[in-house]
Protein backbone atom coordinates (compact mmCIF):
# COMPACT_ATOMS: atom_id res chain seq x y z
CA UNK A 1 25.54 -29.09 13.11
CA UNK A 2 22.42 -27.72 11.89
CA UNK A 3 19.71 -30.15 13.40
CA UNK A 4 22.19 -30.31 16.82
CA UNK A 5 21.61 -26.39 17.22
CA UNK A 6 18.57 -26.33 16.23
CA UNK A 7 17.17 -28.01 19.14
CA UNK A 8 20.07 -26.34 21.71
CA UNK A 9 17.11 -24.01 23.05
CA UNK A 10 15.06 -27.30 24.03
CA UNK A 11 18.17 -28.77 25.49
CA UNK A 12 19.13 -25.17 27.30
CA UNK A 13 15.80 -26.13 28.71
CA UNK A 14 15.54 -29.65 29.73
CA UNK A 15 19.04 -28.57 31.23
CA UNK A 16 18.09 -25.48 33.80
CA UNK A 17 14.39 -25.59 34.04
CA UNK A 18 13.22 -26.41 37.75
CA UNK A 19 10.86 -28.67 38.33
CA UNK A 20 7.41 -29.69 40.37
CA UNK A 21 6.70 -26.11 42.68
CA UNK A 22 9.85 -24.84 41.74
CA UNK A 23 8.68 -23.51 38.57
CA UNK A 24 6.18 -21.15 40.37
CA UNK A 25 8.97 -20.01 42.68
CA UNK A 26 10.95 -18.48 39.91
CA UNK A 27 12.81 -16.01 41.59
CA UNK A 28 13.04 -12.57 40.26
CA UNK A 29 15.65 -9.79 40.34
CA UNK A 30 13.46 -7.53 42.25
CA UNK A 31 12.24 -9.90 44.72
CA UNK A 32 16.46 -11.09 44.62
CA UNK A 33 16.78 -7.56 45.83
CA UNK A 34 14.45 -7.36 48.78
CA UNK A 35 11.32 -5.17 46.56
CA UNK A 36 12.83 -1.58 47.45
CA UNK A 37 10.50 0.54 46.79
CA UNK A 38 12.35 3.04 44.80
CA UNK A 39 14.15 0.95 42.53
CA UNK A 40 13.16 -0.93 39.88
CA UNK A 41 15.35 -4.32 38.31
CA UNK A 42 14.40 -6.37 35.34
CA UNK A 43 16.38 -8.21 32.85
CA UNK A 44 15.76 -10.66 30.14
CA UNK A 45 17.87 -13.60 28.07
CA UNK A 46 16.89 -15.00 24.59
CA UNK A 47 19.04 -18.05 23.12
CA UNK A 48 17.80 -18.36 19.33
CA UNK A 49 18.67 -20.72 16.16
CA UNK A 50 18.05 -19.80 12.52
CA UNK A 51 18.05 -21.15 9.52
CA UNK A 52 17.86 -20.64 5.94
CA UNK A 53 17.76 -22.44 2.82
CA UNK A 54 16.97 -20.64 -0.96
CA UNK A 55 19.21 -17.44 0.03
CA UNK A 56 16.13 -14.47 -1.51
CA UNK A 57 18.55 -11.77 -1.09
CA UNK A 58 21.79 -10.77 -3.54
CA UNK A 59 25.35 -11.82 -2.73
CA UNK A 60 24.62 -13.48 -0.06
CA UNK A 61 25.52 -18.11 0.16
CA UNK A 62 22.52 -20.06 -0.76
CA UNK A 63 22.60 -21.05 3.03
CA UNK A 64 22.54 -19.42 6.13
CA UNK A 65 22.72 -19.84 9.97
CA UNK A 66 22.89 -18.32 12.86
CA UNK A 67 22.64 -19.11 16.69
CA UNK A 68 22.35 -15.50 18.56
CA UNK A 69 22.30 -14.81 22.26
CA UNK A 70 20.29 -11.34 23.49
CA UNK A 71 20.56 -10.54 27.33
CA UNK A 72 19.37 -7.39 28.53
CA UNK A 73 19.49 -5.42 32.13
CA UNK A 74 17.48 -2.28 33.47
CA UNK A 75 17.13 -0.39 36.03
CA UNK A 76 15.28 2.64 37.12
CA UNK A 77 15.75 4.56 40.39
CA UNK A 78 13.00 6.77 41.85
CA UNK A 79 15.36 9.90 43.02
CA UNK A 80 12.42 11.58 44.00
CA UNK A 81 8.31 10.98 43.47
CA UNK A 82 8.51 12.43 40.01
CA UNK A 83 11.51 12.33 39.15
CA UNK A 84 13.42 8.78 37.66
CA UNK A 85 16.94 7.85 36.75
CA UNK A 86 17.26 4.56 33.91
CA UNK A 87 19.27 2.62 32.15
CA UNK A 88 19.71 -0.50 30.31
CA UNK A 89 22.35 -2.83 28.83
CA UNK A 90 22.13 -4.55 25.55
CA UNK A 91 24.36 -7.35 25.00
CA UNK A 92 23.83 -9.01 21.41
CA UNK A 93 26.18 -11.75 20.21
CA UNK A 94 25.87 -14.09 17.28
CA UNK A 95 27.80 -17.75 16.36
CA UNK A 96 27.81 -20.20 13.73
CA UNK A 97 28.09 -17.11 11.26
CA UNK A 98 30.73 -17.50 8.37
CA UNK A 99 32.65 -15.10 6.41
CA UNK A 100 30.57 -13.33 3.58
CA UNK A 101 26.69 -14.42 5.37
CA UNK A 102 24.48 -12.07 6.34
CA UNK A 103 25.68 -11.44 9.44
CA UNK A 104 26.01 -7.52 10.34
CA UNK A 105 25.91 -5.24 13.55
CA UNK A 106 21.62 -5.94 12.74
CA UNK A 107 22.87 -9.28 14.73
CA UNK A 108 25.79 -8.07 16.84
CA UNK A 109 26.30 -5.12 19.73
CA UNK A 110 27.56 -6.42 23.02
CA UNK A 111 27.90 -4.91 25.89
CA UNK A 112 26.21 -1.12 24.77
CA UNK A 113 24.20 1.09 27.63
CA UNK A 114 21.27 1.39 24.75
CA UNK A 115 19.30 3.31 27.47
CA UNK A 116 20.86 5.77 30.14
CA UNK A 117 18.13 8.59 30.65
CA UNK A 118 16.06 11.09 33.21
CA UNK A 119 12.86 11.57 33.42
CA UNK A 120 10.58 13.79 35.21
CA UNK A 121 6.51 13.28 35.56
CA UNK A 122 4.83 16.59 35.95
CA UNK A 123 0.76 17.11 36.34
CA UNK A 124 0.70 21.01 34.80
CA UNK A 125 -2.94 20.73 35.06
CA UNK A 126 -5.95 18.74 36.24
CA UNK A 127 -5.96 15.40 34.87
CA UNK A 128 -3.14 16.53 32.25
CA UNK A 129 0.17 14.86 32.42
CA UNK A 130 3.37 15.54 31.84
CA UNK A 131 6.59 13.32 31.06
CA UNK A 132 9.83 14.85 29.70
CA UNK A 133 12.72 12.71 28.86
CA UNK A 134 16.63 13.23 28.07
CA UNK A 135 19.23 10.95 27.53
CA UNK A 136 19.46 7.67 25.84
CA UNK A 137 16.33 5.64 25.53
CA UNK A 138 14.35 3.08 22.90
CA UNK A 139 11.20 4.55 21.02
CA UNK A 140 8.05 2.81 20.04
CA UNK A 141 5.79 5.18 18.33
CA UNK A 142 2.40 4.30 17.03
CA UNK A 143 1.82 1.74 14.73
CA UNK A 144 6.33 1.51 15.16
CA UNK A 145 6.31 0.85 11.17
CA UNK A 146 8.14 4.29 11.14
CA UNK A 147 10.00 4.18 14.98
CA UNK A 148 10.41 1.04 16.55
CA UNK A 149 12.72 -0.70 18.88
CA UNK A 150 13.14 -3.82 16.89
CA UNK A 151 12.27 -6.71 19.06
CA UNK A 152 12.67 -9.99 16.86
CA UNK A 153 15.91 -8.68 15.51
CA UNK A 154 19.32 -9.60 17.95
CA UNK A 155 19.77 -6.04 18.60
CA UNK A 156 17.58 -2.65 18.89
CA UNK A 157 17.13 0.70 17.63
CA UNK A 158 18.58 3.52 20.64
CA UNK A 159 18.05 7.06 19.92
CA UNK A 160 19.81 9.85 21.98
CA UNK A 161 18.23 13.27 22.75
CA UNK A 162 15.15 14.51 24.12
CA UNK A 163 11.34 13.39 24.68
CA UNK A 164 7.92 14.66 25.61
CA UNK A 165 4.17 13.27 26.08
CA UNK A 166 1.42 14.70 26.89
CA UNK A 167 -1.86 13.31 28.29
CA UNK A 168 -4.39 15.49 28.71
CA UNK A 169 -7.93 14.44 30.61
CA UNK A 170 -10.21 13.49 27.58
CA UNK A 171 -7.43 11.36 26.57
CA UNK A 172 -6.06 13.11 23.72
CA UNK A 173 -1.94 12.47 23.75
CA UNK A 174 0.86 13.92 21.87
CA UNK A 175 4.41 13.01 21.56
CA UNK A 176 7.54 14.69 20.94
CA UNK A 177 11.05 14.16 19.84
CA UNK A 178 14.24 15.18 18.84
CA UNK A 179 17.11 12.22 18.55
CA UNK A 180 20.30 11.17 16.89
CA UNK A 181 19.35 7.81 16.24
CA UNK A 182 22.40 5.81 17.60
CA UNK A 183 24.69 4.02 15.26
CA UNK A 184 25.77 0.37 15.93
CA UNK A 185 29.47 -0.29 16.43
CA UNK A 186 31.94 -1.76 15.55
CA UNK A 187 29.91 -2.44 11.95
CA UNK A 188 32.47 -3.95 10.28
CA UNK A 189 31.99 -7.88 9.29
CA UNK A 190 35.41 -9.00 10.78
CA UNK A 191 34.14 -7.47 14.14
CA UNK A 192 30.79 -8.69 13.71
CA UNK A 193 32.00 -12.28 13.61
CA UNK A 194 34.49 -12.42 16.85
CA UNK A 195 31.90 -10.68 18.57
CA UNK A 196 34.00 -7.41 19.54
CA UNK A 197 33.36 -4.75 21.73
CA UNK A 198 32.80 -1.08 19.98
CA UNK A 199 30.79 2.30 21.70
CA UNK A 200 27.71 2.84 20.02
CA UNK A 201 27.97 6.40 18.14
CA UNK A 202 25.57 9.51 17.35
CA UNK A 203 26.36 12.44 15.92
CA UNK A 204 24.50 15.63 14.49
CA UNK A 205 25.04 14.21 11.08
CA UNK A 206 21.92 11.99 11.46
CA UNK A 207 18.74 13.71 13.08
CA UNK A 208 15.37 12.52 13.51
CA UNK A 209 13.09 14.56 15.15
CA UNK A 210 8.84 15.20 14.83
CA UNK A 211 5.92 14.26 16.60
CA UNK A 212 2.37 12.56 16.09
CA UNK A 213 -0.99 13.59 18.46
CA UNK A 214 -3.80 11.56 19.31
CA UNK A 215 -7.29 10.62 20.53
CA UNK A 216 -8.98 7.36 21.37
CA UNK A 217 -11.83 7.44 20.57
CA UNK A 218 -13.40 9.20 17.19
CA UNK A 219 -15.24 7.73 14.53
CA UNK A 220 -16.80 4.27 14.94
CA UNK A 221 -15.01 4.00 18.62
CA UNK A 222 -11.95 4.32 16.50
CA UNK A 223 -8.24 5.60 17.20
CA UNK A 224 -6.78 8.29 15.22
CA UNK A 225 -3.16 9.63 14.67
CA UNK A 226 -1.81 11.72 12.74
CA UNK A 227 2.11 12.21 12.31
CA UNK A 228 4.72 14.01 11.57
CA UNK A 229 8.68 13.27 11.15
CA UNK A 230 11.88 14.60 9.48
CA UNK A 231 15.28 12.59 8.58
CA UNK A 232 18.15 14.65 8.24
CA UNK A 233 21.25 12.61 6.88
CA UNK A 234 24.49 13.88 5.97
CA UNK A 235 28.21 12.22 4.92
CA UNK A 236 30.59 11.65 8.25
CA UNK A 237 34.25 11.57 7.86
CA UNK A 238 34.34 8.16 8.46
CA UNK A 239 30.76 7.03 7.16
CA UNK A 240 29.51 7.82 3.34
CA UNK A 241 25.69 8.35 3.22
CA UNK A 242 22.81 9.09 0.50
CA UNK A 243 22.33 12.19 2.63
CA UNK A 244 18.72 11.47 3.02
CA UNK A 245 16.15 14.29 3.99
CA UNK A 246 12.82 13.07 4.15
CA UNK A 247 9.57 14.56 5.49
CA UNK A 248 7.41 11.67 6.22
CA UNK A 249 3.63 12.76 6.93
CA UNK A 250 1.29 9.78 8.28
CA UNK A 251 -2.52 8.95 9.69
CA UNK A 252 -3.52 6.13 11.11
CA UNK A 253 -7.22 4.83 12.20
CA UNK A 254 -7.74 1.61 14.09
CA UNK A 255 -10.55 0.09 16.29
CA UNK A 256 -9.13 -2.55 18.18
CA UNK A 257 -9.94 -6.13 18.55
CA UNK A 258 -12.97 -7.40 20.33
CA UNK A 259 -14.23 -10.24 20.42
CA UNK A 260 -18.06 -10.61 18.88
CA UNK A 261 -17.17 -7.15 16.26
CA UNK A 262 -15.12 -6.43 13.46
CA UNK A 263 -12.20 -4.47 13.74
CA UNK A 264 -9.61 -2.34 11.52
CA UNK A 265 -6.31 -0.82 10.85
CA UNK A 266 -5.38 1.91 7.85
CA UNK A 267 -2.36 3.69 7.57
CA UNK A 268 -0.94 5.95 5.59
CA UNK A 269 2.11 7.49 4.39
CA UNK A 270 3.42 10.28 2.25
CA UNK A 271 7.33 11.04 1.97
CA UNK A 272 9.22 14.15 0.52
CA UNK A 273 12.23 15.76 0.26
CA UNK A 274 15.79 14.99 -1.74
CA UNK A 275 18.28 12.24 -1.70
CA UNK A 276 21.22 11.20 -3.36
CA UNK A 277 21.43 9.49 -6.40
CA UNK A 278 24.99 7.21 -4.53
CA UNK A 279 26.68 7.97 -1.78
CA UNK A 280 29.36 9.13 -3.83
CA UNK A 281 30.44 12.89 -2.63
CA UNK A 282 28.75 15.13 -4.89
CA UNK A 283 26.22 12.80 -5.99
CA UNK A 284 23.09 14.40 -8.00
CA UNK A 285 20.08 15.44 -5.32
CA UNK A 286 16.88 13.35 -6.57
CA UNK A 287 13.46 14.70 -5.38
CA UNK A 288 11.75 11.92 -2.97
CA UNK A 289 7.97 11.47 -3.78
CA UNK A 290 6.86 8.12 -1.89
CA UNK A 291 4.43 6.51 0.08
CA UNK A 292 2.74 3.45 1.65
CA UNK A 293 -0.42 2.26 3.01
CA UNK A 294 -1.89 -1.01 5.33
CA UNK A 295 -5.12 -1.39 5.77
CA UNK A 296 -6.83 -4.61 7.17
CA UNK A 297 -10.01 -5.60 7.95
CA UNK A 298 -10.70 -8.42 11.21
CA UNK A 299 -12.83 -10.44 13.45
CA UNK A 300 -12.01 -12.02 16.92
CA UNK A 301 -14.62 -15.26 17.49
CA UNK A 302 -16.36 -15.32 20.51
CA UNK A 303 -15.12 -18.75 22.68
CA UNK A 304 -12.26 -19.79 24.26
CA UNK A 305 -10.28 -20.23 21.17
CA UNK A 306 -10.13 -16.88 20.73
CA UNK A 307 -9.40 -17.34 16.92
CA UNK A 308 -9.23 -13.93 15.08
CA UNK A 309 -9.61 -13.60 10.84
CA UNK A 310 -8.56 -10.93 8.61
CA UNK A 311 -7.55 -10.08 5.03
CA UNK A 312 -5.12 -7.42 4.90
CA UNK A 313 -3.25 -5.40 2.54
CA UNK A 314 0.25 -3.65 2.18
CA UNK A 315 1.65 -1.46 -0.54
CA UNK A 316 5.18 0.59 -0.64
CA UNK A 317 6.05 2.30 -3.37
CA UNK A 318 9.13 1.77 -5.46
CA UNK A 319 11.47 3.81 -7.49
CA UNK A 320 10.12 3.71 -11.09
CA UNK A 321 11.58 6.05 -14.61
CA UNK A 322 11.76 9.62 -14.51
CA UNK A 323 13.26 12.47 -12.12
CA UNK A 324 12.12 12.05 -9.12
CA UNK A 325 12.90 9.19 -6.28
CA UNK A 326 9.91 6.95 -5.55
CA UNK A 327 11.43 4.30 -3.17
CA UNK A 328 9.43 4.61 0.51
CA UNK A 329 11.69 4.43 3.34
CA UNK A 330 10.45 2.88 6.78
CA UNK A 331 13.02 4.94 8.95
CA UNK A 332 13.03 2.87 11.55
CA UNK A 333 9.86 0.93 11.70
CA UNK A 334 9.72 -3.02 12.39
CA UNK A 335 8.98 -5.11 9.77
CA UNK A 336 7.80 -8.42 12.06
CA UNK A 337 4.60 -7.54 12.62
CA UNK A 338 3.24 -7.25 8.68
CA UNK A 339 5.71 -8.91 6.89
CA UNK A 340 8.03 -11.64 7.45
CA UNK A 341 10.85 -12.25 10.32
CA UNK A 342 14.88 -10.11 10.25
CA UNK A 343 17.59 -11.74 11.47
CA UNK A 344 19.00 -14.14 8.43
CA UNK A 345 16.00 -13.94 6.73
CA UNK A 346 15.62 -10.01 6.32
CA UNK A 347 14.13 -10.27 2.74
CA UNK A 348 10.31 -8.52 2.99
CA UNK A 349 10.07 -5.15 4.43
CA UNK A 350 7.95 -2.11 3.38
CA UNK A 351 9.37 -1.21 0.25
CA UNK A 352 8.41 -1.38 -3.09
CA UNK A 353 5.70 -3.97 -2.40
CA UNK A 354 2.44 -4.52 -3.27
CA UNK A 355 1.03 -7.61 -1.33
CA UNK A 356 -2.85 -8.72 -0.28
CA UNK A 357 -3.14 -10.99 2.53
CA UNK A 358 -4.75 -13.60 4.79
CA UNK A 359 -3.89 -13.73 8.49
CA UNK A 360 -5.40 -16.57 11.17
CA UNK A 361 -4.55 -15.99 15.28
CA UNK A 362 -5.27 -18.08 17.84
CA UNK A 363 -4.94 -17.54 21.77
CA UNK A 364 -6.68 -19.77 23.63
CA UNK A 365 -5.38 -19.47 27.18
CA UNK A 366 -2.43 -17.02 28.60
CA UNK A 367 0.46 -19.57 27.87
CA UNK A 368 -0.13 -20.46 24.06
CA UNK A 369 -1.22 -18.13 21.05
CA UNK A 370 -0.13 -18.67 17.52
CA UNK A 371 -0.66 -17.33 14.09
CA UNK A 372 -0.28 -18.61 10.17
CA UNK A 373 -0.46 -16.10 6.88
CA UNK A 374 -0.89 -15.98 3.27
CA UNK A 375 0.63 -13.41 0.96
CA UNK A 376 0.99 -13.32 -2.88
CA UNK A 377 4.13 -10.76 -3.36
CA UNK A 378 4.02 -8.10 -6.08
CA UNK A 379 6.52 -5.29 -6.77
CA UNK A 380 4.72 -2.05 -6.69
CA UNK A 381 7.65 -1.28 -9.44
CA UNK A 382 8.63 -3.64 -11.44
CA UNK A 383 12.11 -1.76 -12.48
CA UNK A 384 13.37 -1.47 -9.31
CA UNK A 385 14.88 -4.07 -6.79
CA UNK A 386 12.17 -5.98 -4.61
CA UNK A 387 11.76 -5.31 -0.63
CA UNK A 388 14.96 -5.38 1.03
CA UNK A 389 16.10 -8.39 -1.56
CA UNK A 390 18.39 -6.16 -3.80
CA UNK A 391 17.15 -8.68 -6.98
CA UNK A 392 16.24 -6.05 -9.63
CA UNK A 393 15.71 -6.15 -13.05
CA UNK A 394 15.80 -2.68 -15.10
CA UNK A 395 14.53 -3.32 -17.88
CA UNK A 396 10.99 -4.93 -16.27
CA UNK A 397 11.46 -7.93 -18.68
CA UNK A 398 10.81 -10.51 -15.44
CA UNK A 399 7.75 -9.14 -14.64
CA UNK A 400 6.41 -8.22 -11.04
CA UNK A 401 5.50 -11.54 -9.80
CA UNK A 402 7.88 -12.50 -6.68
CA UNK A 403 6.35 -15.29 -5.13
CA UNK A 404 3.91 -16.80 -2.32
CA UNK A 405 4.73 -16.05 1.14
CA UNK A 406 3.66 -18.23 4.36
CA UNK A 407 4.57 -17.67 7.81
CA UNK A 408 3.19 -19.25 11.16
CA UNK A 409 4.77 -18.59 14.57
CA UNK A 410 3.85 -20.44 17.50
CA UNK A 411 4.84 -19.47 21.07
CA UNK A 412 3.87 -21.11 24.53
CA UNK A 413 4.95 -20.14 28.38
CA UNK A 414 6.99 -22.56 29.57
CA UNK A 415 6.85 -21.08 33.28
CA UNK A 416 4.39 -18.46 33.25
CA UNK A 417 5.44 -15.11 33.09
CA UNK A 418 9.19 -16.57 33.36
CA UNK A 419 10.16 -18.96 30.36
CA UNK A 420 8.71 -19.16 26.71
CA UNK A 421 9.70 -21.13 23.58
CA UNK A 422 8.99 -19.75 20.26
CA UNK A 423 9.14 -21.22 16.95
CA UNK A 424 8.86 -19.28 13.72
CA UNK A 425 8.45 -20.47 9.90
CA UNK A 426 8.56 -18.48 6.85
CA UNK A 427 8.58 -20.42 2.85
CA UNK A 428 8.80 -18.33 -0.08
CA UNK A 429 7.62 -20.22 -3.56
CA UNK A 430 9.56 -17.69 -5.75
CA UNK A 431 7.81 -16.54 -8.85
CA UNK A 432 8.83 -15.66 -11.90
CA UNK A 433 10.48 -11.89 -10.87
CA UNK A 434 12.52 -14.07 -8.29
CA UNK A 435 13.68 -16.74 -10.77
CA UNK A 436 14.62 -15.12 -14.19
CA UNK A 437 15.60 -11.40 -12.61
CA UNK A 438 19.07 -10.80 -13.58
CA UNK A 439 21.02 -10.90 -10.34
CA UNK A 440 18.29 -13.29 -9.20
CA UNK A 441 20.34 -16.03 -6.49
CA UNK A 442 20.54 -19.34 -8.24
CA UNK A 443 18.49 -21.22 -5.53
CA UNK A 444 15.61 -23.23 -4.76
CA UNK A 445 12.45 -21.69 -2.95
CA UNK A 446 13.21 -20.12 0.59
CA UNK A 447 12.82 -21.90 3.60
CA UNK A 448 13.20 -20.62 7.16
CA UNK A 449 12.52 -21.84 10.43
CA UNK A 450 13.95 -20.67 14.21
CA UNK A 451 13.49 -21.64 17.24
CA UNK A 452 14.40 -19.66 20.70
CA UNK A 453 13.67 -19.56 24.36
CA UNK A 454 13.10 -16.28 25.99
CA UNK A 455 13.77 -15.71 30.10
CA UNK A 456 13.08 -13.13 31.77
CA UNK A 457 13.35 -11.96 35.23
């Protein structure tokens, strides 16, 4: 079954691809629609195979697939020349899954209005702009390792509330929000697996609100951003929590690519506040003190390869002895872009890590780019659990080693702006923290490879 769906997105495509002048003749929805001016139509479909061998994360089978289907519809309606009405639908479903896997409502949500919003553009001043937002919408803020809609993932991140950015004329920009970060339902595994219908929920009892400013050009032709955001998480009737509430403060300095110069990225992040110890009502309040940092250093090539090098370098605290809580928590940031792919994989994110790394892109024309890493895994705390793997060792005794990490993607457009196939590979040689940690899964180095085929329209 596994080497049949693995190449179902090549036969999906063999299958319904036109050919000869057809393919430039892809029609679109809002061409389908006759162009009107004052309405906008897009939509998307992604058909994607996983699979894993050398399970890296606790209580989880050694094995894992999954074949997941994401289709997505928006719409935007200009009800008057500054002011728009949007949504979009999110349908996320998920087969070959089996009972106990890692499946979750990460992988499923069908059939949930993830955006539904208005929007007003106002010019208060001379070159200044204006855009306020309310409703339902996706957020992608900054770097998005703190607030991201999730893109690799089978579903997204929605948020529901209110919105503001501001441009003014020497480019400076500032954004601000105030959500309930929607929750994914139905989110039990029973669900999950036949693919049921459930209304996404938000409530008051989970808050995210903040801001970040800035300015594009400073030091060295240089971006800088500074941010600011609060978590406020309490226990539901029907949902137990760790009642997190975390100030997370952050900066961020980058000079893009270009090619013929060097380029860089450094983040940081500090995090405060209390959590609690379980989610057990009652539970006893720990202080937070956390943080993380990126930085990486780059060069693009001149030439038509347009190869880029860079070393990089990630670090997230853990939780180590003593009073206070030192485990950083991402919010809602994406992990794909540092670390390694979600879906059945899942294991890396930014937490108590400590990692160096080498990273090689290519992009030699606008249909193919591709990319191939190298990171050595550390925990930044070797008595607490690694990443998102929940393998953990308290008393330190398997060291801090976890492994050697590479990844390549590849991606190419089929049809141009229409069709693209993307493959992914991740292998994990697991070191010693991996192999002799306690709760360690009894399995062979990781393997992971996907393959999907994304439309859009």
């Amino acid at each position: 079954m596994k080497s049949f769906a693995f190449l179902l997105p090549v036969a999906v495509t063999a299958v319904f691809l036109p050919s000869g002048s057809a393919l430039a003749d892809t029609p679109r929805l809002q061409s389908m629609l006759g162009a009107p001016p004052n309405i906008a139509v897009s939509g998307s479909i992604r058909l994607r195979y996983e699979t894993l061998t050398g399970q890296p994360r606790v209580n989880l089978p050694p094995a894992d697939e999954q074949l997941a289907l994401r289709t997505t519809l928006a719409i935007e309606y200009k009800a008057a020349p500054n002011v728009r009405i949007g949504a979009e639908m999110f349908d996320s479903r998920a087969w070959l899954c089996k009972p106990g896997s890692s499946v979750s409502a990460n992988d499923v949500n069908t059939l949930e209005i993830v955006q539904g919003y208005v929007a007003v553009d106002l010019a208060p001043a001379q070159g200044t702009r204006l855009k306020l937002e309310a409703g339902r919408f996706v957020l992608n803020l900054g770097s998005r390792r703190l607030i991201a809609a999730d893109d690799y993932r089978n579903t997204t991140n929605g948020y529901t509330g209110l919105r503001a950015d501001l441009k003014a004329s020497d480019g400076t920009a500032a954004t601000l929000i105030y959500t309930l970060p929607q929750i994914r339902k139905p989110d039990d595994q029973a669900s999950v697996l036949s693919n049921r219908h459930g209304l996404d929920k938000e409530s008051f009892d989970l808050r995210l609100w903040g801001g970040l400013v800035w300015h594009p050009r400073t030091v060295v032709g240089a971006m800088a951003e500074a941010s600011y955001f609060r978590l406020q998480e309490r226990d539901s009737p029907s949902r137990a929590t760790r009642d997190r509430n975390l100030h997370t403060v952050a900066a961020r300095l980058i000079r893009e690519p270009k090619a013929g110069k060097p380029d860089f990225e450094i983040e940081g992040a500090w995090q405060f506040g209390d959590v609690s110890e379980t989610t057990r009502p009652n539970a006893r309040k720990l202080d937070v003190d956390a943080w993380f940092v990126h930085a990486d250093v780059g060069y693009l090539f001149p030439g038509p390869a347009r190869m880029r090098l860079s070393v990089e370098y990630d670090y997230a605290s853990g939780d180590g002895p003593g009073g206070s809580y030192g485990r950083f928590d991402t919010l809602f940031g994406m992990r794909r872009a540092d670390f390694s792919p979600a879906g059945v994989l899942a294991a890396i994110g930014r937490s108590n890590i400590n990692s160096p790394g080498m990273r090689a892109e290519v992009a030699p024309g606008k249909r193919f780019d591709a990319f191939v890493t190298y990171h050595p895994l550390w925990l930044a705390e070797k008595t607490d659990s690694f990443a998102t793997t929940g393998v953990r060792d308290a008393s330190g005794k398997a060291g801090s080693f976890a492994g050697h990490q590479v990844e390549g993607r590849m991606r190419y457009w089929i049809v141009p702006g229409f069709l693209r196939g993307e493959i992914n590979a991740f292998w994990l040689a697991k070191g010693r923290f991996m192999r002799r940690a306690p709760n360690a899964p009894a399995s062979d180095n990781t393997t992971y490879v996907s393959s999907a085929l994304l439309a859009s329209f």
